[in-house]
N, C-alpha and C. Protein backbone atom coordinates (compact mmCIF):
# COMPACT_ATOMS: atom_id res chain seq x y z
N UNK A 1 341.62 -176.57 -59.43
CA UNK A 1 342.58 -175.48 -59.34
C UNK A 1 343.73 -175.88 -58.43
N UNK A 2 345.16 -175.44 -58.65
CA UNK A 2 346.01 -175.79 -57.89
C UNK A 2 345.92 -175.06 -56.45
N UNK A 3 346.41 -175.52 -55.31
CA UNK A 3 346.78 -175.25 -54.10
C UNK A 3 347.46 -173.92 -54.45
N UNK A 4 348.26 -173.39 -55.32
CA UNK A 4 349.03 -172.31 -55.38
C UNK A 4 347.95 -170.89 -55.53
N UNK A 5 347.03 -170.95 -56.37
CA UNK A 5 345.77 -170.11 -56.58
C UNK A 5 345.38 -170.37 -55.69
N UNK A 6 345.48 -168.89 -55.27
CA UNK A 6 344.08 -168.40 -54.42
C UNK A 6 342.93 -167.49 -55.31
N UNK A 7 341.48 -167.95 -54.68
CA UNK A 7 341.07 -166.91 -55.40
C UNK A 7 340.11 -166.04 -54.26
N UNK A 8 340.27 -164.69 -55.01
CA UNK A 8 339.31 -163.74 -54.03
C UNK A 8 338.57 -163.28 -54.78
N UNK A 9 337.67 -163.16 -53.26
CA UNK A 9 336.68 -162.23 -53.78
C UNK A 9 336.85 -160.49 -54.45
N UNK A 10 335.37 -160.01 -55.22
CA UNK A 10 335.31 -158.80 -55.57
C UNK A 10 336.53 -157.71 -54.53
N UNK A 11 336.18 -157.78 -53.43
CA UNK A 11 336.52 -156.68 -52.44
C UNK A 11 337.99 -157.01 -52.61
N UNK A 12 338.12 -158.06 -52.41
CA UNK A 12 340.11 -158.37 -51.22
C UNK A 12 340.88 -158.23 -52.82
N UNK A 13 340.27 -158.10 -54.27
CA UNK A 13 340.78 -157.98 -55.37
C UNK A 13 341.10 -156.74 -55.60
N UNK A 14 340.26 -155.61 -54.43
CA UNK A 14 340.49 -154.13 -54.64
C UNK A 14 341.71 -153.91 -53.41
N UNK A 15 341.68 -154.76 -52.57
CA UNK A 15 342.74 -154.22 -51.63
C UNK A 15 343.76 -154.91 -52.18
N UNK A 16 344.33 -155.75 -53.12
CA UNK A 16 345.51 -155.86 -53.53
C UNK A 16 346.23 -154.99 -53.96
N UNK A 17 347.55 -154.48 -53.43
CA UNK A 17 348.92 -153.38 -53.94
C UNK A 17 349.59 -154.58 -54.29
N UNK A 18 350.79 -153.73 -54.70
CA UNK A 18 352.57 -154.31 -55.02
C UNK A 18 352.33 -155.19 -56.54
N UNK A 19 352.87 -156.21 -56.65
CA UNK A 19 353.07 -156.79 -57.58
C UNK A 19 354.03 -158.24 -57.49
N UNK A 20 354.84 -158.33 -57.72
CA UNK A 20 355.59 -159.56 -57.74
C UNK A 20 355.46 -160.72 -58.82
N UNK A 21 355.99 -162.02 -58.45
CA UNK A 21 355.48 -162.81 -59.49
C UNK A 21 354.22 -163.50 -60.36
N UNK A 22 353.84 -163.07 -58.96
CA UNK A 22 352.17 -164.06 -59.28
C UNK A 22 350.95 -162.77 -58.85
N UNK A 23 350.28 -162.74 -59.98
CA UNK A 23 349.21 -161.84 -59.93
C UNK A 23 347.66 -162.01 -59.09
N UNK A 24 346.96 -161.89 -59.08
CA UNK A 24 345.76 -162.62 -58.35
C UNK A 24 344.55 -163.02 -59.60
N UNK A 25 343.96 -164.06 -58.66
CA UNK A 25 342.87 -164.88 -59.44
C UNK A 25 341.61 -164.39 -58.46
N UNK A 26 340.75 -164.17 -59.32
CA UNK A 26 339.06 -164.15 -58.61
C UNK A 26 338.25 -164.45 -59.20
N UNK A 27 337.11 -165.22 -58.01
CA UNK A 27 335.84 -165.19 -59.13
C UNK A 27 334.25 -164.19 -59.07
N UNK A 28 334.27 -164.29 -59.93
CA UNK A 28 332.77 -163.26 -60.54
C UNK A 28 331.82 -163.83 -61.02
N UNK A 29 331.10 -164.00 -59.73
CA UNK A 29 329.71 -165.02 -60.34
C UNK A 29 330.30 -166.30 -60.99
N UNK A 30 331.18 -167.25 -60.61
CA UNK A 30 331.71 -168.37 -61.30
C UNK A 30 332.54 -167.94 -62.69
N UNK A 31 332.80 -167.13 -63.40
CA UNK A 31 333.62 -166.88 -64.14
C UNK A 31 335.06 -166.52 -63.18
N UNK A 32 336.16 -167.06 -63.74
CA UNK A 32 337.23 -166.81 -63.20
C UNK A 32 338.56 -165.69 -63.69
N UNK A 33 338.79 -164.55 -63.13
CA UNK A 33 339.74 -163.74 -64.17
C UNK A 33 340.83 -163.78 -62.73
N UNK A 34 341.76 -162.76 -63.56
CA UNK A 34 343.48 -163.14 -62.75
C UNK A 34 343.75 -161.27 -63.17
N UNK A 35 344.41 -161.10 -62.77
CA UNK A 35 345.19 -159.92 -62.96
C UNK A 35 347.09 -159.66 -63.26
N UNK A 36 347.07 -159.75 -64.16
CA UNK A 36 348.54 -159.92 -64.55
C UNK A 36 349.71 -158.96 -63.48
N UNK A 37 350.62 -160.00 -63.10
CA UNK A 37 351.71 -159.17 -62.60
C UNK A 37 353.16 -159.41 -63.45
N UNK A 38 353.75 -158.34 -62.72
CA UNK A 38 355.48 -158.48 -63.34
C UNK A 38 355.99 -160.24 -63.33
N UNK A 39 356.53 -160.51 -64.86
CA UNK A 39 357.22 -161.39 -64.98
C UNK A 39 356.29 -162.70 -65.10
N UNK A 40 354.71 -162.45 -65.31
CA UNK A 40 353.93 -163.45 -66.22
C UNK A 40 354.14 -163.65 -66.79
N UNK A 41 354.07 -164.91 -67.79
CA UNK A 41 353.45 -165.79 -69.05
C UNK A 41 351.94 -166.30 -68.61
N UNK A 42 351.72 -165.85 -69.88
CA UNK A 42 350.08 -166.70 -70.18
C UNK A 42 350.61 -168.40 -69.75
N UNK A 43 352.03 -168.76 -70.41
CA UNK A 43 351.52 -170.17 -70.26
C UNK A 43 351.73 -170.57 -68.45
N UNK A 44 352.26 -169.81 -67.65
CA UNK A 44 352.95 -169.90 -66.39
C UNK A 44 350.97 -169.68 -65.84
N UNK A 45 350.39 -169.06 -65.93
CA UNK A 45 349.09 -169.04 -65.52
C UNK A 45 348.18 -170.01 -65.89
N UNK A 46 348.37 -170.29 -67.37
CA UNK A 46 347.47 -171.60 -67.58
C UNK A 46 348.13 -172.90 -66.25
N UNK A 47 349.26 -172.89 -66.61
CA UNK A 47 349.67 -173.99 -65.66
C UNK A 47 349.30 -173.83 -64.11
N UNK A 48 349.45 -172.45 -63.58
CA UNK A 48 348.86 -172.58 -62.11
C UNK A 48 347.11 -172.63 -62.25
N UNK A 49 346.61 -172.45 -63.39
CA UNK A 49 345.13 -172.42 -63.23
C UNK A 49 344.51 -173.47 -63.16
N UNK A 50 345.56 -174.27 -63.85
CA UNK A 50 345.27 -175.91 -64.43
C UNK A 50 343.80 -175.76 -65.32
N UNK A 51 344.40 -174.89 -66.74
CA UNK A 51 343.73 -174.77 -67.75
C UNK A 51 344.58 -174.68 -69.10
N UNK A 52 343.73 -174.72 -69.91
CA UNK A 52 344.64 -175.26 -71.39
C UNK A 52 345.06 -173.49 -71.57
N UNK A 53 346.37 -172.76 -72.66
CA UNK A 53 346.35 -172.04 -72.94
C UNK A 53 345.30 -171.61 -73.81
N UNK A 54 345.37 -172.67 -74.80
CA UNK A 54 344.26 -172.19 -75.81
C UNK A 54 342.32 -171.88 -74.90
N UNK A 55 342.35 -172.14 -73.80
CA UNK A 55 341.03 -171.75 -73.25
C UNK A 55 341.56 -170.49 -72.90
N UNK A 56 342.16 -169.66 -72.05
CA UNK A 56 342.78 -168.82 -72.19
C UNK A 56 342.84 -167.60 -73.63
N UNK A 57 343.28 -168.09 -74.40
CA UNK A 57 343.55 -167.40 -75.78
C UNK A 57 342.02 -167.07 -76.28
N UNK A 58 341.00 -168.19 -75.94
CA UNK A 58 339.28 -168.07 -76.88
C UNK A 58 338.78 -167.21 -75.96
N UNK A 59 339.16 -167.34 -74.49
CA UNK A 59 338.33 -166.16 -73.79
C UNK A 59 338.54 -164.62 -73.43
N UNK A 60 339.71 -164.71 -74.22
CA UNK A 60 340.30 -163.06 -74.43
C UNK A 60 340.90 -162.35 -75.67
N UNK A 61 339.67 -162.37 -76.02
CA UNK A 61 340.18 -162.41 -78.18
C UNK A 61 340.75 -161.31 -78.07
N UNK A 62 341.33 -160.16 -77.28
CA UNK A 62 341.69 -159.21 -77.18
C UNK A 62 343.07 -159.51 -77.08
N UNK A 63 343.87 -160.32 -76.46
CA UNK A 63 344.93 -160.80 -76.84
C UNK A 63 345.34 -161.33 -78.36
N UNK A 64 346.13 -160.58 -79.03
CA UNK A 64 346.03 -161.19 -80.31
C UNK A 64 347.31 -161.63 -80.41
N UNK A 65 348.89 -161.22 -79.64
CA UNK A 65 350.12 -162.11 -79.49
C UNK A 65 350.24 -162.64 -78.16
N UNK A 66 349.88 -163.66 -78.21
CA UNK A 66 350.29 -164.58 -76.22
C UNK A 66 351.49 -164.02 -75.55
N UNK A 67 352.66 -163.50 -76.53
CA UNK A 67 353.95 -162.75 -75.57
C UNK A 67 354.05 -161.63 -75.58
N UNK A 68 352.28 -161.17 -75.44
CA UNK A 68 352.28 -159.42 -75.39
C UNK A 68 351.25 -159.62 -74.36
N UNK A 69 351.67 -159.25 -73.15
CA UNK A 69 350.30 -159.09 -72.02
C UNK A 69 351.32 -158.04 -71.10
N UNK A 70 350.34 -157.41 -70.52
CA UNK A 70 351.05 -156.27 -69.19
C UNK A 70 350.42 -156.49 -68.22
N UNK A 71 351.17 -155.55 -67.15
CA UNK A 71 351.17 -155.99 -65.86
C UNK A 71 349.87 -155.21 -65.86
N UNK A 72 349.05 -155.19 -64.71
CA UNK A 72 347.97 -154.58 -64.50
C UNK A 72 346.84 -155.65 -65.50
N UNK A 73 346.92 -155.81 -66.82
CA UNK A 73 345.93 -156.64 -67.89
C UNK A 73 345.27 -157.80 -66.87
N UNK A 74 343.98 -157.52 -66.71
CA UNK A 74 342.73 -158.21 -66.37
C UNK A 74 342.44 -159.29 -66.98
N UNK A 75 342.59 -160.89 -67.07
CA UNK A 75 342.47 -161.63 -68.20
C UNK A 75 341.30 -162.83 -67.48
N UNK A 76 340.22 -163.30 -68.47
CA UNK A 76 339.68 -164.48 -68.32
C UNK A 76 340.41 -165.58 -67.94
N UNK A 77 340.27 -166.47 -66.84
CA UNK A 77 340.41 -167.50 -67.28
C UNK A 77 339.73 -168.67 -67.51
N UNK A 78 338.32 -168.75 -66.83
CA UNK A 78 336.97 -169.87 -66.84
C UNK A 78 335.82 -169.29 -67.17
């Protein structure tokens, strides 16, 4: 994972407010999800996750256009 990700835990994922560019990453039992903020791309997250988009895309079949995600959207990434 890059130096730029941080990831938190359950709790410090509930005390996050505001928003900005970069959303937060946590892990859950070794699975890794992120929380989308203002002015994401899926591919701007694959790249700080240092993961392929398409791993991304298989673990959230709920995404069905990559340039449709919102702010607040909870997404897999490991």
């Amino acid at each position: 994972m890059s130096d730029e990700m941080k990831v938190l835990n359950e709790q410090e994922v509930e005390n996050v407010t505001g928003g900005g560019a970069s959303g937060v990453f946590w892990d859950n039992g070794g699975a890794i999800y992120y929380r989308i903020a203002a002015r994401d791309t899926l591919s701007e997250i694959a790249l700080r996750a240092e993961v392929p988009l398409s791993q991304i895309l298989r673990l959230n079949p709920s995404i069905k256009n990559p340039d449709v995600i919102s702010v607040g959207q909870v997404i897999r990434i490991r």
